[in-house]
Protein backbone atom coordinates (compact mmCIF):
# COMPACT_ATOMS: atom_id res chain seq x y z
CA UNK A 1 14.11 75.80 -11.16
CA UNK A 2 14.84 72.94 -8.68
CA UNK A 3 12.93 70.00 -8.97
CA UNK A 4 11.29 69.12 -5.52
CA UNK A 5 12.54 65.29 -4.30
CA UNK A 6 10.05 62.71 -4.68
CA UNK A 7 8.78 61.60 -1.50
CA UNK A 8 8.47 57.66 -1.03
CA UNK A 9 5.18 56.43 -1.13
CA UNK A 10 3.93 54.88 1.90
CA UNK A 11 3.48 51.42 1.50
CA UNK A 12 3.68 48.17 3.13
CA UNK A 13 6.42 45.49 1.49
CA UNK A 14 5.38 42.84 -0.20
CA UNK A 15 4.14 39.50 1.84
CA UNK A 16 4.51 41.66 5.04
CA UNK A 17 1.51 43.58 7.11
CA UNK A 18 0.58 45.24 9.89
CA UNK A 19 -0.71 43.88 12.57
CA UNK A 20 -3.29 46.08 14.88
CA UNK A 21 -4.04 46.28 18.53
CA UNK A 22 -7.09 43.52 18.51
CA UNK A 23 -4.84 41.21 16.84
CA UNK A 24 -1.86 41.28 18.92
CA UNK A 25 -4.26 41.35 22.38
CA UNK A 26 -5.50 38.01 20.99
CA UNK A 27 -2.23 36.53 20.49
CA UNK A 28 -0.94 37.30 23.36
CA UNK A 29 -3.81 35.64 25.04
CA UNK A 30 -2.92 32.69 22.40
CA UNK A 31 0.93 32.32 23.35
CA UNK A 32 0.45 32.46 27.21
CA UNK A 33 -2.43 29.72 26.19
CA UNK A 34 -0.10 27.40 24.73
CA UNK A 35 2.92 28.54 27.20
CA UNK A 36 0.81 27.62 30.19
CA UNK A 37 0.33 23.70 28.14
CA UNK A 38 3.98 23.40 27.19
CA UNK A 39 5.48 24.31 30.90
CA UNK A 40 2.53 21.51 32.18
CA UNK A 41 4.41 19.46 30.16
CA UNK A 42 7.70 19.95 31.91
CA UNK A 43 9.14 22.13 28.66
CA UNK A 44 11.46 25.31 29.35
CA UNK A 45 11.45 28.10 27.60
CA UNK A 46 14.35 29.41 25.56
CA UNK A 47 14.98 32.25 23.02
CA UNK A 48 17.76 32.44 19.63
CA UNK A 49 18.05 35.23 17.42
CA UNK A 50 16.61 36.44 14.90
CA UNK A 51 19.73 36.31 12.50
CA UNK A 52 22.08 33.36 11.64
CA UNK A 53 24.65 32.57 9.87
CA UNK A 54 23.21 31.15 6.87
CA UNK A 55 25.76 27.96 6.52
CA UNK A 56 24.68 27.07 9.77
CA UNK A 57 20.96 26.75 8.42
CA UNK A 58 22.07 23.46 6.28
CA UNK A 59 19.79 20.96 5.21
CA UNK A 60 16.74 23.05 7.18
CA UNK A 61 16.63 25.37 4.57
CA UNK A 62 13.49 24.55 2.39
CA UNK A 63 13.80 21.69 -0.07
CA UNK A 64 14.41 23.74 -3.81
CA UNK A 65 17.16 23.72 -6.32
CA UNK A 66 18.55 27.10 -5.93
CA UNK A 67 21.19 26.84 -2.92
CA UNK A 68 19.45 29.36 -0.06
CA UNK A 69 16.29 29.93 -1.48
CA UNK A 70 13.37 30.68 0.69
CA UNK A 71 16.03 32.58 2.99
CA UNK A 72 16.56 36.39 3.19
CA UNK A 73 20.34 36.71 3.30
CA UNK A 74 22.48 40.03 3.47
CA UNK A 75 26.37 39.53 4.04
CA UNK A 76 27.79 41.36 6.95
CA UNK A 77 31.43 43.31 7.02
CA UNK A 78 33.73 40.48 7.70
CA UNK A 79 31.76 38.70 4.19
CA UNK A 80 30.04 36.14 5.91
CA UNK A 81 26.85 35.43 5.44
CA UNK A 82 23.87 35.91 7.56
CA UNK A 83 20.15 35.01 7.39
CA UNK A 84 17.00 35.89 8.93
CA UNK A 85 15.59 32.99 10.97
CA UNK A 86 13.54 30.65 8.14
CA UNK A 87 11.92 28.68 11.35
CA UNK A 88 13.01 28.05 14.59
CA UNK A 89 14.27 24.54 14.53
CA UNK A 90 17.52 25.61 12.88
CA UNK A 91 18.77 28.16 15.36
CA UNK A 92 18.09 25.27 18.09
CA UNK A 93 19.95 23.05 16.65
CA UNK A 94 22.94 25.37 16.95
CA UNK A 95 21.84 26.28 20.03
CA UNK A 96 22.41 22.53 21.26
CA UNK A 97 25.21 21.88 19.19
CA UNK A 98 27.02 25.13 21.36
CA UNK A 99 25.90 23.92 24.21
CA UNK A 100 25.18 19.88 24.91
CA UNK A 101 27.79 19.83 28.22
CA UNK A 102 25.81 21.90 29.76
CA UNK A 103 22.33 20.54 28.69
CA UNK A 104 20.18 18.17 30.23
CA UNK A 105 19.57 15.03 28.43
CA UNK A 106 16.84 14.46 27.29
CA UNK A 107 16.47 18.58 26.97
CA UNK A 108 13.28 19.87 26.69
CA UNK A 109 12.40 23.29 25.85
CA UNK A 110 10.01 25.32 23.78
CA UNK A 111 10.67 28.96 21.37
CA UNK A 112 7.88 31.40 20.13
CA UNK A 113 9.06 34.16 17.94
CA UNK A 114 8.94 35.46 14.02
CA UNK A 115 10.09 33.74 11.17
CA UNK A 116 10.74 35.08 7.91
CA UNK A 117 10.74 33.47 4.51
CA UNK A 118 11.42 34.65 1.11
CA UNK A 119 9.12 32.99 -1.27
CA UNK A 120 5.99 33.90 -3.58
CA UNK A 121 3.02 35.58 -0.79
CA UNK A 122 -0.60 34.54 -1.53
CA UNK A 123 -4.36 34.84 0.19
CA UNK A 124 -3.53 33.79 3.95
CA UNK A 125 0.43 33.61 2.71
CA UNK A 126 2.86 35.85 4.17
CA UNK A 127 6.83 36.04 4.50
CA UNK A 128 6.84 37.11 8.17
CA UNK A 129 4.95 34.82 10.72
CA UNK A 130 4.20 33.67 14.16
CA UNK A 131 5.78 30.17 14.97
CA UNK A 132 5.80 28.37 18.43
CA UNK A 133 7.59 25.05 18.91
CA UNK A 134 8.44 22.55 21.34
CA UNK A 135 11.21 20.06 21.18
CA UNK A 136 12.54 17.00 23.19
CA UNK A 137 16.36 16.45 22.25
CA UNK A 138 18.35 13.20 22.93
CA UNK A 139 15.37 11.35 22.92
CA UNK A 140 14.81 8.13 20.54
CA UNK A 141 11.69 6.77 22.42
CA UNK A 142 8.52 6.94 20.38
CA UNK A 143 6.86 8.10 24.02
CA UNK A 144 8.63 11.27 23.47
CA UNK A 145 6.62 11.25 19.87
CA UNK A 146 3.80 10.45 21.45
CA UNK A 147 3.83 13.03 24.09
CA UNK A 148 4.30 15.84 21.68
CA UNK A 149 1.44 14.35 19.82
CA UNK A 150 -0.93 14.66 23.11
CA UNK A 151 0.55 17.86 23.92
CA UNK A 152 0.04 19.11 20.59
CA UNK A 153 -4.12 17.87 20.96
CA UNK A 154 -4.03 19.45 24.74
CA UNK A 155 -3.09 22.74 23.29
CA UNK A 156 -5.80 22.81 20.70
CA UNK A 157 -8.77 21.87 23.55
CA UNK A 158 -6.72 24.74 25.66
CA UNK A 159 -7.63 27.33 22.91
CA UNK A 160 -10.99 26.30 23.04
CA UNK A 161 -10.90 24.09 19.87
CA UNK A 162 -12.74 20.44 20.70
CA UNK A 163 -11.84 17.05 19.87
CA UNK A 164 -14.12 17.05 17.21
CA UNK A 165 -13.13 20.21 15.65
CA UNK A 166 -9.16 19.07 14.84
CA UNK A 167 -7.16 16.27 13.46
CA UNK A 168 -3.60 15.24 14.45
CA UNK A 169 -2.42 13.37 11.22
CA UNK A 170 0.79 10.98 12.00
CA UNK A 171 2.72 9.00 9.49
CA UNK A 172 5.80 7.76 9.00
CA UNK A 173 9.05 8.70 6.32
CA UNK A 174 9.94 5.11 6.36
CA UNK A 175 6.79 4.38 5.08
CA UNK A 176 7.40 6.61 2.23
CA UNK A 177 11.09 5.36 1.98
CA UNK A 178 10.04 1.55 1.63
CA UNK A 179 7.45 3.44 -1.12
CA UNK A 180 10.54 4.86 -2.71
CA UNK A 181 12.21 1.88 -2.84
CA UNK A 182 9.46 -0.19 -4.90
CA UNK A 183 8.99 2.84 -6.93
CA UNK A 184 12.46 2.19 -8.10
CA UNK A 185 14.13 5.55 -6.52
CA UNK A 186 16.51 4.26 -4.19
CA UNK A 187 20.27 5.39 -4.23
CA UNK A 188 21.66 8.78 -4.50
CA UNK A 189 21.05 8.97 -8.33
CA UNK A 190 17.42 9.20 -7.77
CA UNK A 191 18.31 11.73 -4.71
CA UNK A 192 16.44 14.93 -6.36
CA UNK A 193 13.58 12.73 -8.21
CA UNK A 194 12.44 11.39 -4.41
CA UNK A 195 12.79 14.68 -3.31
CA UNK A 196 9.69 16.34 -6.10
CA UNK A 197 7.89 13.43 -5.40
CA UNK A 198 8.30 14.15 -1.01
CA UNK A 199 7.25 17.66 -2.31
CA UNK A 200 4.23 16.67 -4.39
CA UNK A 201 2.69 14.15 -1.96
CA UNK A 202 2.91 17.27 0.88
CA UNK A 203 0.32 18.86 -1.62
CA UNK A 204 -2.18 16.77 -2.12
CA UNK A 205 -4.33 18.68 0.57
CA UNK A 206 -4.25 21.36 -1.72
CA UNK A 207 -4.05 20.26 -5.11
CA UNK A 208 -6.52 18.70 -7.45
CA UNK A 209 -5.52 15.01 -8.08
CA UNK A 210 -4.78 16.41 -12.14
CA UNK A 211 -1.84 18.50 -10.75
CA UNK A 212 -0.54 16.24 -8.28
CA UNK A 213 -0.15 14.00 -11.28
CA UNK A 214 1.21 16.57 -13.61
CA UNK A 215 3.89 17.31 -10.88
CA UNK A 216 4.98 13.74 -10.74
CA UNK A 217 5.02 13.14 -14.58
CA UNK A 218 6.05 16.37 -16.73
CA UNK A 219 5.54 18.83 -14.61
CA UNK A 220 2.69 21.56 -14.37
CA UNK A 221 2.17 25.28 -15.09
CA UNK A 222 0.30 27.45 -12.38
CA UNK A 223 -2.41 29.90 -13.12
CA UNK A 224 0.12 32.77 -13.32
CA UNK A 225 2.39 30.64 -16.09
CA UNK A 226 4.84 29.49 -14.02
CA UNK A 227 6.27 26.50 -14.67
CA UNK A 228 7.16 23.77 -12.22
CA UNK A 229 9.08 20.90 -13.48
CA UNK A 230 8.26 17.54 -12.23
CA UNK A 231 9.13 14.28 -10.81
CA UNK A 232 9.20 12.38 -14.44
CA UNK A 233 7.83 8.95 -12.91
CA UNK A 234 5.89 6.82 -15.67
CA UNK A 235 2.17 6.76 -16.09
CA UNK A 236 2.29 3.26 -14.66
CA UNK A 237 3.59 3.93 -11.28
CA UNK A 238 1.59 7.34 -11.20
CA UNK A 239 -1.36 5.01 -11.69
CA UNK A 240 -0.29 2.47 -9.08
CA UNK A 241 0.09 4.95 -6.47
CA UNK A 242 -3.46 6.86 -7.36
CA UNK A 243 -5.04 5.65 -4.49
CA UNK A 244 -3.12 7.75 -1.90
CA UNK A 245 -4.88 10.88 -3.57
CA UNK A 246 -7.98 9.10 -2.51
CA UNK A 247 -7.68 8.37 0.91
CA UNK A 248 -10.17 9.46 3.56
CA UNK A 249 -10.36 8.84 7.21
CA UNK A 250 -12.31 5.25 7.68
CA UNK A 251 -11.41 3.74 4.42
CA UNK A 252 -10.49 0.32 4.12
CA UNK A 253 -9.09 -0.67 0.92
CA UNK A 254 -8.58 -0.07 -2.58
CA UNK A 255 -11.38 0.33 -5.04
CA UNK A 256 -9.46 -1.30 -8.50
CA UNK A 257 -7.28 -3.68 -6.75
CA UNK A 258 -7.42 -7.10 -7.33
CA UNK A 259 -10.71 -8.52 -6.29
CA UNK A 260 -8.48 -11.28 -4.53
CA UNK A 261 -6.36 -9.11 -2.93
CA UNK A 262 -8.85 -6.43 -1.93
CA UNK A 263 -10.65 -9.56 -0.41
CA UNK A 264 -7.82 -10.70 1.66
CA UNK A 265 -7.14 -7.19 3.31
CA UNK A 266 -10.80 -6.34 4.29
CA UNK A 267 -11.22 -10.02 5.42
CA UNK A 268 -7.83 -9.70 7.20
CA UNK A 269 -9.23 -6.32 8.84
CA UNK A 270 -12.28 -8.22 9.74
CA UNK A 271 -11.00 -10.88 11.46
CA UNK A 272 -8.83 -8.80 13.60
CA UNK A 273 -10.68 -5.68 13.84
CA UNK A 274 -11.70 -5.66 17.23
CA UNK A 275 -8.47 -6.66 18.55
CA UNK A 276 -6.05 -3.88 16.32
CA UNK A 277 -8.76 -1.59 17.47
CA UNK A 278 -8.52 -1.81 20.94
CA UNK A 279 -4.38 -1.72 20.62
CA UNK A 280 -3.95 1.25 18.04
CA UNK A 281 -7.59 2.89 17.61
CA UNK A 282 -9.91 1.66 14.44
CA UNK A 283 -9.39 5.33 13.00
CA UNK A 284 -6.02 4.09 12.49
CA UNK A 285 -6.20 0.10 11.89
CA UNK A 286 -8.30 1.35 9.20
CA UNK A 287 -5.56 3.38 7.33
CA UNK A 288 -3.09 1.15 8.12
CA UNK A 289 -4.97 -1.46 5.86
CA UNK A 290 -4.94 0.71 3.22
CA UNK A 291 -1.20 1.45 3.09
CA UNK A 292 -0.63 -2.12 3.27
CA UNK A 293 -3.02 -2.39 -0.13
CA UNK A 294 -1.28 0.32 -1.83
CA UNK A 295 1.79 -1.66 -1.23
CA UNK A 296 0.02 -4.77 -2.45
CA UNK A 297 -0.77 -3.09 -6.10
CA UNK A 298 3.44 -2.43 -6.17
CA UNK A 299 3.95 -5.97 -5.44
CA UNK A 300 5.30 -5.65 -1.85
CA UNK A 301 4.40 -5.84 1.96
CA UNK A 302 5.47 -4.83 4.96
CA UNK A 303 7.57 -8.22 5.48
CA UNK A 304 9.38 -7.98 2.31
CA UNK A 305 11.00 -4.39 3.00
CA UNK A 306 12.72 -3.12 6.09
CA UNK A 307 11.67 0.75 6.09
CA UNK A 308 8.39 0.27 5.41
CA UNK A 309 8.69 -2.45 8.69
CA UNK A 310 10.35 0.04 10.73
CA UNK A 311 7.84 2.45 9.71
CA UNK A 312 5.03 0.48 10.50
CA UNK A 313 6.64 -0.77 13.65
CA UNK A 314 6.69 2.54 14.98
CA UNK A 315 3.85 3.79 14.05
CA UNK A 316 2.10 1.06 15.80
CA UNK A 317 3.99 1.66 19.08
CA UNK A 318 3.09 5.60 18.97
CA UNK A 319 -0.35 5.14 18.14
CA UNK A 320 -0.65 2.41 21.02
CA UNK A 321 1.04 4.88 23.64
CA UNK A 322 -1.94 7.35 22.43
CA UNK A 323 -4.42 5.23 22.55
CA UNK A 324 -3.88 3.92 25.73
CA UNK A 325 -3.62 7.80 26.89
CA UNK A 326 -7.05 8.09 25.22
CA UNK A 327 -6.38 10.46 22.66
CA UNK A 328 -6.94 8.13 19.47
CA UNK A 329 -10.03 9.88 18.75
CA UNK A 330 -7.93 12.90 17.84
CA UNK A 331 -3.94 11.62 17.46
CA UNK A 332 -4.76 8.61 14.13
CA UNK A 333 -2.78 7.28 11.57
CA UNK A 334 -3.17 8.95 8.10
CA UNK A 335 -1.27 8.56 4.97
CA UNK A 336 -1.56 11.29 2.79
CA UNK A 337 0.50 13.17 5.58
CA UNK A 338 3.83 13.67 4.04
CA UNK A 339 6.15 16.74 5.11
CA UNK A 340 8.10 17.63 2.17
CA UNK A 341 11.75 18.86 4.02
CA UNK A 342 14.35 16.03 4.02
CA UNK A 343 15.19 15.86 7.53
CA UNK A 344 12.65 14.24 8.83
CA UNK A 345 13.34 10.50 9.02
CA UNK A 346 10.74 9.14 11.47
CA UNK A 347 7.23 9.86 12.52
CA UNK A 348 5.91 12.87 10.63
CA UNK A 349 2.93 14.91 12.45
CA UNK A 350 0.26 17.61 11.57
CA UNK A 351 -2.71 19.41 12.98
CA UNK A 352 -5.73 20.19 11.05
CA UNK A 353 -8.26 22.33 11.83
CA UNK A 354 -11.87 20.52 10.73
CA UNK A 355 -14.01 23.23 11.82
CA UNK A 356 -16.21 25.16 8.87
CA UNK A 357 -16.32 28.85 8.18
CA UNK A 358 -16.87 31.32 5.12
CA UNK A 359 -15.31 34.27 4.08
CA UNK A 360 -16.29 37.83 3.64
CA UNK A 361 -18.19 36.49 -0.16
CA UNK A 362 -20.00 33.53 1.87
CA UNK A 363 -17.22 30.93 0.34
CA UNK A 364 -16.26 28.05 2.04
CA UNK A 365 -12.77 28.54 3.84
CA UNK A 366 -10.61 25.55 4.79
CA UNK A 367 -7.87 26.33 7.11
CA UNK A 368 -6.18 23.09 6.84
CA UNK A 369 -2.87 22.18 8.63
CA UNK A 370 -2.19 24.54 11.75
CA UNK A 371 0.95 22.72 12.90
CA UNK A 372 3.88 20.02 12.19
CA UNK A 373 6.86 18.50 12.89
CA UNK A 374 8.79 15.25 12.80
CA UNK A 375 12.04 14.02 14.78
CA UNK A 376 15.08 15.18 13.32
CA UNK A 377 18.08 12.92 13.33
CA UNK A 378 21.49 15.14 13.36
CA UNK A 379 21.90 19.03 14.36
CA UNK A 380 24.61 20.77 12.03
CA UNK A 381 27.47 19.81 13.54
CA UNK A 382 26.57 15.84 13.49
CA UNK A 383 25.14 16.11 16.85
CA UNK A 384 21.52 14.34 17.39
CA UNK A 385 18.78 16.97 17.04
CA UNK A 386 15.82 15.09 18.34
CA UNK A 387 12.21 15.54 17.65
């Protein structure tokens, strides 16, 4: 007697869904939303594929220690390899790279469009999602930082989300650079050490301040048993840096520093307070204080090391052009924002939603960062990239 084939059971793969007719309606709604702010802005719209070749993806692939993880690669009949999209920065970098003659400088354009990414799903985590970017390229001026910044907070009031109700967090990778450096992690030896601590500090909005200190001393195993090794810095500089776990909009200084120092930086905030405020926003002068007293506990400031002054230099100038604009109620300084991938080099960004909901249980549900992006120095080829 023949055996009847098994039929394949119908099922969706894992990380992926389906999306139903409700759900696309209002996304639709959403894109031409944040179309309608982007073209306002004088941006262009302009569409890549979905596939690319995956050496072209380079140093945008995610930060891990497994060459082309986080990518879903198949190789195609001439052997190369190709790769679905993991965002859409890398494919217009390319894009650029193919075609800067016949570009306008600076360019300005914006994408919308799935991207796909092969690593572990979870509650709210999929492998296939909607992404919609905007980029200025050729552009060093930290106006053009500050205009995606302000464009960014005009597209959240544009969906109907108020001031109030969202955060756009800016900071600075020289900041964290100049951090490296008194940490004791510069030079290309310590290339892959920086890198898990870059990772860790981008999770300290979601991890308890036990496992962000587990990931940068031995490492720390998840819930499932996974293992994930960490950054091996000493208990000393672990403790030295503490406060950045703490850090909350409005806070001045460090509780355990010095009693003279701590002294010095609130008086120094004091004395000046109404004039940084009126040039940067208080929001901001505030935090700024405190990264200057985190840099007091290592032994530093600003004067005595050149990336954290660059940082800080631009900073300041963005958050001036903002608050000038009037948007430094909603576009501040904050320094627990730290986006882990290595090519960012400047000004870091990221929207937060602020606004509380439950769940289906009655649980609190934060949805955290919405949005993010950074300048990026050098497309593939060696071209500049732009923010």
């Amino acid at each position: 007697m023949t055996e009847k084939p098994v039929r394949p059971k119908a099922r969706v793969a894992k990380g992926f869904r389906d999306v139903g007719p409700d759900e696309i309606r209002g996304l639709r709604r959403m894109l031409a939303t944040i179309q309608q702010v982007y073209e306002s802005y004088g941006f262009e719209p302009v569409e890549q594929p979905f596939v690319e070749y995956t050496d072209a993806l380079g140093k945008f692939l995610p930060d891990q220690d497994r060459p082309n993880a986080g990518v879903f690669s198949f190789q195609d009949d001439d052997e190369q390899w190709l790769s679905l999209r993991y965002d859409l920065t890398a494919p217009l970098a390319r894009y650029v790279a193919e075609n800067q003659q016949s570009l306008p400088t600076p360019y300005r354009s914006y994408r919308q469009g799935w991207v796909f990414r092969n690593e572990k799903p979870g509650p709210g985590r999929y492998r296939q999602f909607m992404q919609f970017d905007a980029d200025t390229v050729g552009s060093a001026s930290p106006a053009a930082d500050a205009e995606v910044c302000m464009m960014a907070a005009d597209t959240m009031e544009a969906l109907g989300i108020p001031r109030d109700k969202f955060r756009l967090k800016v900071n600075n990778r020289k900041l964290i650079d100049g951090l490296m450096i008194l940490m004791g992690l510069a030079g290309e030896e310590h290339a892959q050490t920086r890198l898990s601590v870059l990772r860790t500090f981008d999770k300290m909005d979601r991890f308890s301040e036990a496992d962000i200190k587990l990931l940068l001393g031995p490492g720390r195993k998840d819930i499932s048993g996974d293992f994930t090794p960490g950054a091996g810095l000493s208990d000393d500089t672990i403790n030295k840096i503490e406060p950045l776990f703490h850090y909350t909009p409005g806070t001045v200084a460090i509780a355990g520093a010095t009693a003279d120092t701590t002294q010095y930086i609130v008086g120094e905030l004091n004395a000046d307070s109404e004039a940084a405020a009126s040039h940067v926003g208080r929001t901001s002068d505030r935090a700024l204080g405190y990264w200057r007293s985190v840099l007091y506990r290592l032994g530093a400031d600003f004067d005595t090391n050149v990336p954290t002054f660059d940082g800080h230099r631009e900073l300041v100038q963005l958050l001036h052009l903002v608050h000038e604009a009037g948007y430094s109620d909603c576009v501040v300084y904050d320094p627990s924002v730290i986006r882990g991938l290595e090519y960012y080099t400047g000004p870091v960004f990221e929207c937060e939603l602020l606004m509380e909901t439950k769940d289906e249980d009655g649980k609190p549900i934060r949805f955290g960062s919405v949005g993010g992006g950074g300048p990026l120095d050098r497309a593939p080829d060696g071209q500049p990239a732009g923010p």
